[in-house]
N, C-alpha and C. Protein backbone atom coordinates (compact mmCIF):
# COMPACT_ATOMS: atom_id res chain seq x y z
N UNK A 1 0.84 -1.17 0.00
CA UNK A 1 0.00 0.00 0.00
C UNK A 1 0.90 1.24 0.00
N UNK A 2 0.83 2.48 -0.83
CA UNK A 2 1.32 3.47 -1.00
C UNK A 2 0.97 4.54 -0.44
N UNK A 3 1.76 5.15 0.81
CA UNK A 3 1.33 6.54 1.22
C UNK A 3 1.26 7.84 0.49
N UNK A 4 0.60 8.41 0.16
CA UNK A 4 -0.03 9.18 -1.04
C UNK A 4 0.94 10.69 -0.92
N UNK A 5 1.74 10.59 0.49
CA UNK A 5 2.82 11.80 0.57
C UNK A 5 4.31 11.62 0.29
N UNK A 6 4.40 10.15 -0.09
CA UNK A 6 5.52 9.44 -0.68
C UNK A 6 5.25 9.25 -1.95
N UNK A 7 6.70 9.22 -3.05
CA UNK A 7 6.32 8.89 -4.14
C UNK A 7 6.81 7.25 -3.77
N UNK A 8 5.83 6.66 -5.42
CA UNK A 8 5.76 5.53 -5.40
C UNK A 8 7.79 4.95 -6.12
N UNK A 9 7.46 4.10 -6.28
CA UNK A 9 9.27 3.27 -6.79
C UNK A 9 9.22 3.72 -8.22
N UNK A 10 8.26 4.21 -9.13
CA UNK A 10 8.17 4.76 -10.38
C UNK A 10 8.20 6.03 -10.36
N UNK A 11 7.97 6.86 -9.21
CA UNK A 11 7.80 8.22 -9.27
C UNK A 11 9.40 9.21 -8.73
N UNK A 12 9.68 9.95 -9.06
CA UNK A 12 11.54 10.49 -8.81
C UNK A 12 10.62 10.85 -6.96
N UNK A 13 11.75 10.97 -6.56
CA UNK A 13 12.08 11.53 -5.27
C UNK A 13 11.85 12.72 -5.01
N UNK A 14 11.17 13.14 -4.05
CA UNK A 14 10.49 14.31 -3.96
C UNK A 14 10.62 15.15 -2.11
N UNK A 15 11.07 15.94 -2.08
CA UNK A 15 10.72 16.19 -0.60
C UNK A 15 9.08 16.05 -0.34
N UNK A 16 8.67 15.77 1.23
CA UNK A 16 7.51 15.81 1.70
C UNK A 16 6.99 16.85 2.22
N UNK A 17 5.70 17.56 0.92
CA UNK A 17 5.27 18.58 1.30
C UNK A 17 3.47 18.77 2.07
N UNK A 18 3.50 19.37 2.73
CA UNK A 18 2.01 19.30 3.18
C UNK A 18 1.59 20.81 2.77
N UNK A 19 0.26 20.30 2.82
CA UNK A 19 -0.64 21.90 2.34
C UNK A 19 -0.78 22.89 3.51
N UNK A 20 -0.04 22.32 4.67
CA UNK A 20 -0.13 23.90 5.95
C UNK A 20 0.65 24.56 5.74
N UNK A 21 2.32 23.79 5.00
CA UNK A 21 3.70 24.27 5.17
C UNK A 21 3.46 25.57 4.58
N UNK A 22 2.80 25.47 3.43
CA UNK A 22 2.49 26.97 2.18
C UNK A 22 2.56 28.37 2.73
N UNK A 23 1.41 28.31 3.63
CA UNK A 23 1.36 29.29 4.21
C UNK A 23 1.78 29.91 5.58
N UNK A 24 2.86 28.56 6.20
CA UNK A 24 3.88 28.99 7.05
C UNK A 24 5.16 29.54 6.34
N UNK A 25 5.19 28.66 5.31
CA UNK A 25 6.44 29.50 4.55
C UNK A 25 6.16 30.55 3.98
N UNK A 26 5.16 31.14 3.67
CA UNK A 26 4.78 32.48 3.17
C UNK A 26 5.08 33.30 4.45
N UNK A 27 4.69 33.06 5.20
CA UNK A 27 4.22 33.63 6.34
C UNK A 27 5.83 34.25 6.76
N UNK A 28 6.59 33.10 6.89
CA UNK A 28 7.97 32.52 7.56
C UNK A 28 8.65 33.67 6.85
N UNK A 29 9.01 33.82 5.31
CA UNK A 29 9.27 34.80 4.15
C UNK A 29 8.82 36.37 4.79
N UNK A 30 7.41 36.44 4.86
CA UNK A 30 7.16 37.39 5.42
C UNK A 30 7.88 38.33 6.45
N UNK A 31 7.96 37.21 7.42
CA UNK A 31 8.11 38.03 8.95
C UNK A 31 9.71 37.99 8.78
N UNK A 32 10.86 37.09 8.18
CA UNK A 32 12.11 37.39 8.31
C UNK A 32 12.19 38.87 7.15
N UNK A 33 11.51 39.11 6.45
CA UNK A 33 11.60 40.50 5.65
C UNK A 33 11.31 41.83 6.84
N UNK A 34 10.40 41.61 7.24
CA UNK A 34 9.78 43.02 8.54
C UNK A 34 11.13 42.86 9.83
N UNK A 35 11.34 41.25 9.87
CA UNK A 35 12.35 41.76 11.12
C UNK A 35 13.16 42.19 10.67
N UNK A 36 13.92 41.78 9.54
CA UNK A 36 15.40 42.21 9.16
C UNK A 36 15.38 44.04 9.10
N UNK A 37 13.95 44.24 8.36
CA UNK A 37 13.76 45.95 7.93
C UNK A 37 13.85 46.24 9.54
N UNK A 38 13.12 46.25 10.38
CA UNK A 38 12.62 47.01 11.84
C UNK A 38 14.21 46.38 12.47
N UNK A 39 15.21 45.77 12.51
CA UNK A 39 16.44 45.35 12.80
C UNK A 39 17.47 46.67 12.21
N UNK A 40 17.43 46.70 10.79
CA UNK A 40 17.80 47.76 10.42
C UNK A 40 17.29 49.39 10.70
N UNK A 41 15.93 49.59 10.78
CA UNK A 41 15.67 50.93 10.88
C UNK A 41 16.02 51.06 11.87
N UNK A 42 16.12 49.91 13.07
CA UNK A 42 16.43 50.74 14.54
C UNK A 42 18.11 50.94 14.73
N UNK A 43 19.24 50.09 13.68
CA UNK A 43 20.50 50.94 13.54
C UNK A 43 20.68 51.66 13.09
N UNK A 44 19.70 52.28 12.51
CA UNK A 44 19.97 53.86 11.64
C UNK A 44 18.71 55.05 12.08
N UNK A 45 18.71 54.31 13.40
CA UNK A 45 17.89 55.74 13.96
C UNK A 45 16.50 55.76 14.67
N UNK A 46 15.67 54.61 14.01
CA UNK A 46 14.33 54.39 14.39
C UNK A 46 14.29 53.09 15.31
N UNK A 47 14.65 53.32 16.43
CA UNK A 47 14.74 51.80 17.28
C UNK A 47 13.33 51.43 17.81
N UNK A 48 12.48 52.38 17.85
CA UNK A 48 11.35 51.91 18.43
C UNK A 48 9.54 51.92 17.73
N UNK A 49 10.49 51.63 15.71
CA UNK A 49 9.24 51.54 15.50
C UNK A 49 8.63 50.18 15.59
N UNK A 50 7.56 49.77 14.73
CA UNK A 50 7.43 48.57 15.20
C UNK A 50 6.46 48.32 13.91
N UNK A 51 5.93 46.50 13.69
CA UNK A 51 5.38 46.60 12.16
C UNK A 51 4.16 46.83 12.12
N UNK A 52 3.37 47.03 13.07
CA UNK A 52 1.99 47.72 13.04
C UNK A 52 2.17 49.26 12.67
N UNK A 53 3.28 50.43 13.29
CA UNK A 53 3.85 51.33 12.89
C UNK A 53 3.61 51.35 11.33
N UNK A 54 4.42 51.01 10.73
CA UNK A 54 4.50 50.96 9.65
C UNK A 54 3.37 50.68 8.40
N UNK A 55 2.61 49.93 9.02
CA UNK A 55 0.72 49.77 8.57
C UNK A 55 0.38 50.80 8.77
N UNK A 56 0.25 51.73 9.95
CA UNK A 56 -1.01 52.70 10.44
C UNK A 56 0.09 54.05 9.32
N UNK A 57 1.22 53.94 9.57
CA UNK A 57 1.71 55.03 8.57
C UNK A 57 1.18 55.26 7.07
N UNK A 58 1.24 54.26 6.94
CA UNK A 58 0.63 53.56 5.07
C UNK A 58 -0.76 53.83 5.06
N UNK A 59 -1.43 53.88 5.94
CA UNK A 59 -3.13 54.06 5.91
C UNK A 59 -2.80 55.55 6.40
N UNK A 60 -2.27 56.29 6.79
CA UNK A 60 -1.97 57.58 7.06
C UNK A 60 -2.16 58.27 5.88
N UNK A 61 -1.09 57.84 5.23
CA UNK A 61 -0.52 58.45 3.80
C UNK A 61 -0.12 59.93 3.96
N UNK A 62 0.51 60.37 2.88
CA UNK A 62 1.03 61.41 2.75
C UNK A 62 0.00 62.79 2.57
N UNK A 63 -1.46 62.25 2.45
CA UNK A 63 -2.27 63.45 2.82
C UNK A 63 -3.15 63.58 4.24
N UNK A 64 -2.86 62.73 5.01
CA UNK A 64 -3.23 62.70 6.10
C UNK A 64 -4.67 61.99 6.33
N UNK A 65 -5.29 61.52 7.52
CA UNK A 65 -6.06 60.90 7.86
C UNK A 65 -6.40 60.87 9.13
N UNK A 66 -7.72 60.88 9.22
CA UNK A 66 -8.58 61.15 10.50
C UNK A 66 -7.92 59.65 11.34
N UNK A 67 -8.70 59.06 12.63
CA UNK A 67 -8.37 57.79 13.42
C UNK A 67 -9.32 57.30 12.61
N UNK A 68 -10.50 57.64 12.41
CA UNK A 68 -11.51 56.42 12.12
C UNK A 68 -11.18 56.03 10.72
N UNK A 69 -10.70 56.89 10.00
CA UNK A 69 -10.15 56.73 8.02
C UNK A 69 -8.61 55.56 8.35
N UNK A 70 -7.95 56.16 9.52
CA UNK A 70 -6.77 55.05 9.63
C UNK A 70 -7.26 53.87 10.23
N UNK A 71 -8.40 54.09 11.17
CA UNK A 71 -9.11 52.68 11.82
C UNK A 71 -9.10 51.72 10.65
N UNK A 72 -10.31 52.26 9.33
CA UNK A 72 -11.27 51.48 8.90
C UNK A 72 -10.00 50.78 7.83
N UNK A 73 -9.23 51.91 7.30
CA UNK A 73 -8.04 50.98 6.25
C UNK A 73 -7.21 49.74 6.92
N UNK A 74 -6.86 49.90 8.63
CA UNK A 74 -6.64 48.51 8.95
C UNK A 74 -7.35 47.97 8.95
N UNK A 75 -8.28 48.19 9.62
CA UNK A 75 -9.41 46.96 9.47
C UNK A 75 -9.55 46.90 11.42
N UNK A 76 -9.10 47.91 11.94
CA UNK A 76 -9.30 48.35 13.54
C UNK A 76 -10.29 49.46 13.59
N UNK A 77 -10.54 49.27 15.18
CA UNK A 77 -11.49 50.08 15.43
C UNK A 77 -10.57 51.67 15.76
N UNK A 78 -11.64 52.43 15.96
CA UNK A 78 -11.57 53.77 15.91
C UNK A 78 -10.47 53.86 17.00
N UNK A 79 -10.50 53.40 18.62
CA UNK A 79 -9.90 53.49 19.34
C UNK A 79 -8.30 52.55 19.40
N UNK A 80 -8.56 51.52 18.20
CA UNK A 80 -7.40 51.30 18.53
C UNK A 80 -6.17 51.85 17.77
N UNK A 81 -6.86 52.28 16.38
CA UNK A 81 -6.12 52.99 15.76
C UNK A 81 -5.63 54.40 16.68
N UNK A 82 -6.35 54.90 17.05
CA UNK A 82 -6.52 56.25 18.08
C UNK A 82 -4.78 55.89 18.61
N UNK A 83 -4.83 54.84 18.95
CA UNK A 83 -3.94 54.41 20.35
C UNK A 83 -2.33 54.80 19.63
N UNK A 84 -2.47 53.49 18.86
CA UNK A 84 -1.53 53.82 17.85
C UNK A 84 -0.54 55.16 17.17
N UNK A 85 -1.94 55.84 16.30
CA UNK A 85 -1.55 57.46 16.47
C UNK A 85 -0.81 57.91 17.47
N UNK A 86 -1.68 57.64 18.79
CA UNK A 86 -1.01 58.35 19.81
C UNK A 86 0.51 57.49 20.21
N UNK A 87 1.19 56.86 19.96
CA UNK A 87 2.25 56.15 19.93
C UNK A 87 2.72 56.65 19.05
N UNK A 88 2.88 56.87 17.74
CA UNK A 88 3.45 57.21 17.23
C UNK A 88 3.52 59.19 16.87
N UNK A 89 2.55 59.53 17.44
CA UNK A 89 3.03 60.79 18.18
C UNK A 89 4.29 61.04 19.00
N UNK A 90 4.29 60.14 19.82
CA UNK A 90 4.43 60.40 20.89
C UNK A 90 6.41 60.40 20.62
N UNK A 91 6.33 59.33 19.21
CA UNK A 91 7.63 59.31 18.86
C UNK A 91 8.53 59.89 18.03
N UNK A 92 7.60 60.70 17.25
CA UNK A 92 7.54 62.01 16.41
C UNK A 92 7.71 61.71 14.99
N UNK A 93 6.35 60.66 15.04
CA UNK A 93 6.44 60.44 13.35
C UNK A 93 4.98 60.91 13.05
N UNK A 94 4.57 61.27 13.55
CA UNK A 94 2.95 62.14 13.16
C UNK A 94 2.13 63.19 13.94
N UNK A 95 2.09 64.22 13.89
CA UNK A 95 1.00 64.85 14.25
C UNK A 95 -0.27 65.37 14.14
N UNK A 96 -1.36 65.36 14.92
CA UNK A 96 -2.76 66.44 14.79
C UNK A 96 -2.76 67.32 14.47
N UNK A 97 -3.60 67.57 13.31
CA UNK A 97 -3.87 68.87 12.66
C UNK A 97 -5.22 68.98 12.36
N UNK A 98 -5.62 70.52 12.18
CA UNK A 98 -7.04 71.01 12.17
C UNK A 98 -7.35 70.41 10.82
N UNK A 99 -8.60 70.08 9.93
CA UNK A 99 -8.37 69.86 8.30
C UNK A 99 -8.70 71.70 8.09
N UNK A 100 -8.26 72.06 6.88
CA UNK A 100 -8.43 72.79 6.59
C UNK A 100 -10.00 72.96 5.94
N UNK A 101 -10.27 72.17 5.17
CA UNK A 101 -12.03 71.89 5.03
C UNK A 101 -13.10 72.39 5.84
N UNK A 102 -12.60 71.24 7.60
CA UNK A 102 -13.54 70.96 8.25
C UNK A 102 -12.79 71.24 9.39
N UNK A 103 -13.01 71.73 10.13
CA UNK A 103 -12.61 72.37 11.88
C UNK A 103 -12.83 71.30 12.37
N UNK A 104 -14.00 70.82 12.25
CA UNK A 104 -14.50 69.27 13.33
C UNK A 104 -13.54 68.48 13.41
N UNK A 105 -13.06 68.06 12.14
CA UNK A 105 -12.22 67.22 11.87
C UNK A 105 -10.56 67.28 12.62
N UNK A 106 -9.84 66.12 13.13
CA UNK A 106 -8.77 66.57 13.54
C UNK A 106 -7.72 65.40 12.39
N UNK A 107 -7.12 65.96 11.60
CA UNK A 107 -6.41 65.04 10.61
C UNK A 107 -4.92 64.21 11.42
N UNK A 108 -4.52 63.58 11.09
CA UNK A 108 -3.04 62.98 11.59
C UNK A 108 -2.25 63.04 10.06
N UNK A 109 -1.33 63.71 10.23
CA UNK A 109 -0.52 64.12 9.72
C UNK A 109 0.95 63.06 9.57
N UNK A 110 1.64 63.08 8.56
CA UNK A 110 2.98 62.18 8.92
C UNK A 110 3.79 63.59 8.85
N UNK A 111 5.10 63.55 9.78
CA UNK A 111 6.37 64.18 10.50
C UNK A 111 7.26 64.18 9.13
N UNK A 112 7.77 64.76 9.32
CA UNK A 112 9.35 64.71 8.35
C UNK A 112 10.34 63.50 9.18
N UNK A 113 10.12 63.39 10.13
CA UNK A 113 10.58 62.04 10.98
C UNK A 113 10.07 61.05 10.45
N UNK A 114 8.85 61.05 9.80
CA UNK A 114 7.65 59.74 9.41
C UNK A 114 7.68 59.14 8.78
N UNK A 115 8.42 60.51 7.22
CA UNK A 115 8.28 60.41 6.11
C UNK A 115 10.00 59.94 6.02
N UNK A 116 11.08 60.15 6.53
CA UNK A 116 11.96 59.90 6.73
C UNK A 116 12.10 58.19 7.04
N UNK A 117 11.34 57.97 7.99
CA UNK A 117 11.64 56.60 8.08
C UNK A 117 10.71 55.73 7.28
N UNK A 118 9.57 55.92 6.41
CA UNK A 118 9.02 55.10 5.53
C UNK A 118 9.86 55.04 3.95
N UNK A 119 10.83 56.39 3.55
CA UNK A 119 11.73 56.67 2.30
C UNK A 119 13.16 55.78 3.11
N UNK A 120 13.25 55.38 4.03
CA UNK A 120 14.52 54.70 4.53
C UNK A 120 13.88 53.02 4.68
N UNK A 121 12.57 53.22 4.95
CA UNK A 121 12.27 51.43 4.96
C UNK A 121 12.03 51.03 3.43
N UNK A 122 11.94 52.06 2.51
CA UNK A 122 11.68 51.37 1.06
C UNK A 122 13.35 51.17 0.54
N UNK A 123 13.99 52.00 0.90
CA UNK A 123 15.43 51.32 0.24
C UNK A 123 15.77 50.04 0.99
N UNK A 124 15.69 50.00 2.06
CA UNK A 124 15.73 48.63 3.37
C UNK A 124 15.54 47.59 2.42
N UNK A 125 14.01 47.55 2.01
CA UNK A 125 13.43 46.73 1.39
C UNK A 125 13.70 46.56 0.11
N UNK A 126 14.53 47.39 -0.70
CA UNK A 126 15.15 47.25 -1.99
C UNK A 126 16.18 46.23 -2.03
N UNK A 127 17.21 47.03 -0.48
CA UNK A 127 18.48 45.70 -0.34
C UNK A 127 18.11 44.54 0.32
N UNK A 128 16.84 44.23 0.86
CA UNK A 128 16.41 42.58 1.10
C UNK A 128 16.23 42.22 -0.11
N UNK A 129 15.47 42.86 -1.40
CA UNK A 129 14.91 41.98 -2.06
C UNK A 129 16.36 41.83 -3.24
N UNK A 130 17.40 43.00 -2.85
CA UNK A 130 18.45 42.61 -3.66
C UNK A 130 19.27 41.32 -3.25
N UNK A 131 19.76 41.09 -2.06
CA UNK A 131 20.22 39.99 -1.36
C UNK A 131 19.15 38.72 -1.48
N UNK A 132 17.87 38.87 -1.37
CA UNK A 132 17.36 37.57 -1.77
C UNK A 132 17.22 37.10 -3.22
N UNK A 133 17.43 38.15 -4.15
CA UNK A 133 18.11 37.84 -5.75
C UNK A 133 19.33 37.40 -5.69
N UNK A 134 19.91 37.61 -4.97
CA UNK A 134 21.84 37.39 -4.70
C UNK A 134 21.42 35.70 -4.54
N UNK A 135 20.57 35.58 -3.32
CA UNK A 135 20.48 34.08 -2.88
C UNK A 135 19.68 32.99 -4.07
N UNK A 136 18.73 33.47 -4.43
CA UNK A 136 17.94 32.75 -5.05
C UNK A 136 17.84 32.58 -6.41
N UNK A 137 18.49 33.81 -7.39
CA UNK A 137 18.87 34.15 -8.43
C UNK A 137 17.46 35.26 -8.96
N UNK A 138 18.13 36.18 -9.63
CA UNK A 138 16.91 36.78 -9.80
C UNK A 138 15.55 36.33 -10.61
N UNK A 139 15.78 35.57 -12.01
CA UNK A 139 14.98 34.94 -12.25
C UNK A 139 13.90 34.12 -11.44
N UNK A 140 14.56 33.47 -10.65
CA UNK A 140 13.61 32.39 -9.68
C UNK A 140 12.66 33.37 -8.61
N UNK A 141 13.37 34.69 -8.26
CA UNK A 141 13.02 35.60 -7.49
C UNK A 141 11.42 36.06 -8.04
N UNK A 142 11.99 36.93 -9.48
CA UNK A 142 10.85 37.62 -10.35
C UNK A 142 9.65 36.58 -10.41
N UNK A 143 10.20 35.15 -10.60
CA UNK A 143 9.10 34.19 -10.92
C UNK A 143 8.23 34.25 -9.72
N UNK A 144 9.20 34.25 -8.55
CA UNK A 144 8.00 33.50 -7.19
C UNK A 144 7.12 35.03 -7.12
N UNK A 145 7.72 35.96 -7.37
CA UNK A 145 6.56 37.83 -7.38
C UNK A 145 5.61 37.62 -8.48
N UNK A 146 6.17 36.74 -9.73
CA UNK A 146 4.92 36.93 -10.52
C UNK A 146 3.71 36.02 -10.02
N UNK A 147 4.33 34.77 -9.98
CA UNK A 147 3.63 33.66 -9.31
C UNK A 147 2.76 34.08 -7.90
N UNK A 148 2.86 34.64 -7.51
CA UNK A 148 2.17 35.48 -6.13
C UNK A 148 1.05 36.55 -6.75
N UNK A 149 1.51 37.22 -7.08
CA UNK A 149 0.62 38.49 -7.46
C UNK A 149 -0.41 37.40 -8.86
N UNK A 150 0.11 36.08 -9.10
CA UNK A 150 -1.36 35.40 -10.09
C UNK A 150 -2.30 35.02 -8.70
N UNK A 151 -1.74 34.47 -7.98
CA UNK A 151 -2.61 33.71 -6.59
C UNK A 151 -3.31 34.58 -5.94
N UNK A 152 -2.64 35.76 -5.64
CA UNK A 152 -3.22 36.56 -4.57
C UNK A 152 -4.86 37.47 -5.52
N UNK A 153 -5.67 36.91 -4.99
CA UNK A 153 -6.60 37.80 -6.00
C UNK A 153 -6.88 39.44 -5.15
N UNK A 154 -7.83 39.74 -6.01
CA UNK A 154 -7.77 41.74 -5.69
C UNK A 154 -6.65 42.53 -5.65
N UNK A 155 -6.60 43.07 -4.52
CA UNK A 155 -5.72 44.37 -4.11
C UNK A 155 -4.83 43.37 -3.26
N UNK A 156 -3.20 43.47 -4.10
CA UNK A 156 -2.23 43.18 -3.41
C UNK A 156 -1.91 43.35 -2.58
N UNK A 157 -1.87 44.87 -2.15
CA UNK A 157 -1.18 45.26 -0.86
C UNK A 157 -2.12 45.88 -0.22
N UNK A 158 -2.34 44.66 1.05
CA UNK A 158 -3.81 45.38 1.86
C UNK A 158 -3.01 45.93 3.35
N UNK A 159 -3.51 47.00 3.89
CA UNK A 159 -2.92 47.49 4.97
C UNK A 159 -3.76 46.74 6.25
N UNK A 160 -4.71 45.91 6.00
CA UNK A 160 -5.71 45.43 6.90
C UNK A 160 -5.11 44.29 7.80
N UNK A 161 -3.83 44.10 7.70
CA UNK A 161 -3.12 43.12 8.18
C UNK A 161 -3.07 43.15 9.98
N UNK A 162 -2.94 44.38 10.57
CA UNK A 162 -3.30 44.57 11.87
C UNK A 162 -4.46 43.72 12.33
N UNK A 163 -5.70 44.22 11.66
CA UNK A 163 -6.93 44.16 12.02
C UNK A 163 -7.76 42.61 11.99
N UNK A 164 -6.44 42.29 10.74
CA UNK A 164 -7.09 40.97 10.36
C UNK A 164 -5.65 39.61 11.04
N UNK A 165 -5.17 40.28 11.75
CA UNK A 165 -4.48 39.35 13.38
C UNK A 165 -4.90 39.38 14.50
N UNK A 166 -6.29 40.65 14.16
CA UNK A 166 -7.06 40.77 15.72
C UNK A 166 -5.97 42.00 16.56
N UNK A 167 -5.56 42.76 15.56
CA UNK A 167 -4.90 43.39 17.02
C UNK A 167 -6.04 44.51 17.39
C-alpha cells in the first residue's frame, strides 16, 4: 500500500510537502523580511518603530487621515487605531492637525521624521529583495513575485493586516 505523501518506486524523489507548510512559509518569508527591515531601521535611527507602525503610517498616507479613516483601512477600530496614532506621536512620526475643510475634523498628519523613516524602509526593502536575488537568483526571485501576485486575488497590498491578526 502506498502513502499518497511518498512517491511511489516509479515516481523520482520528492521532498515531503504538506498543504499547511504553504502558508507557514509564506508567512515565515514574510516576517524574516519586517524583522530584518525594523532590525535595520532601529540601527539607523528608528529603534522603536514597530510593524503595526508601519501599517497605520501607510493608511496615514502622505495626505493625512482622520483615526476612524486610519481605523477602517486597517481593518481596527476607531480606538485602537486612536492608540496607535497616539504612539506614534508620541515618537515624532505624526502629528494632529485642524483639516483645513472641516474644523471638526482633527487630521493625523505624517512628520518629516515619518516620512523619513518610511523613504529609509523602502530602500531597506530594496536591499532585502536585492540579497534575496543574490540568494535565489533573480529569475527564480521575479518568478515566485509573478507567481504570487497570479494567486493573490484583488488588491495586493492590503494594509488590513493589523486588524485581520485581531490586534
Amino acid at each position: 500500500m502506498s502513502n499518497k505523501f511518498e512517491p511511489s518506486e516509479n515516481e523520482p524523489s520528492r521532498p515531503t510537502t504538506y498543504g499547511f507548510e504553504l502558508p507557514l512559509l509564506l508567512f515565515g518569508g514574510f516576517r524574516s523580511i519586517i524583522d530584518e527591515l525594523h532590525a535595520e531601521l532601529a540601527r539607523r535611527g528608528h529603534p522603536d518603530l514597530r510593524p503595526a507602525h508601519g501599517f497605520a503610517l501607510q493608511a496615514i498616507g502622505v495626505r493625512g487621515a482622520t483615526a476612524t479613516e486610519a481605523g477602517r483601512r486597517l481593518g481596527i477600530s476607531k480606538q485602537a487605531a486612536g492608540k496607535t496614532i497616539e504612539r506614534l506621536s508620541e515618537l515624532g512620526y505624526v502629528h494632529k492637525a485642524g483639516d483645513d475643510q472641516d474644523r471638526r475634523r482633527k487630521l493625523v498628519r505624517i512628520t518629516p521624521r515619518g516620512l523619513e523613516a518610511l523613504a529609509l524602509s523602502a530602500l531597506i526593502f530594496d536591499d532585502i529583495r536585492s540579497r534575496w536575488a543574490s540568494t535565489l537568483g533573480l529569475g527564480r526571485l521575479s518568478g515566485l513575485e509573478a507567481d504570487l501576485r497570479t494567486m493573490i486575488p484583488g488588491e495586493t497590498f492590503r494594509l488590513d493586516v493589523p486588524g485581520w491578526f485581531g490586534a
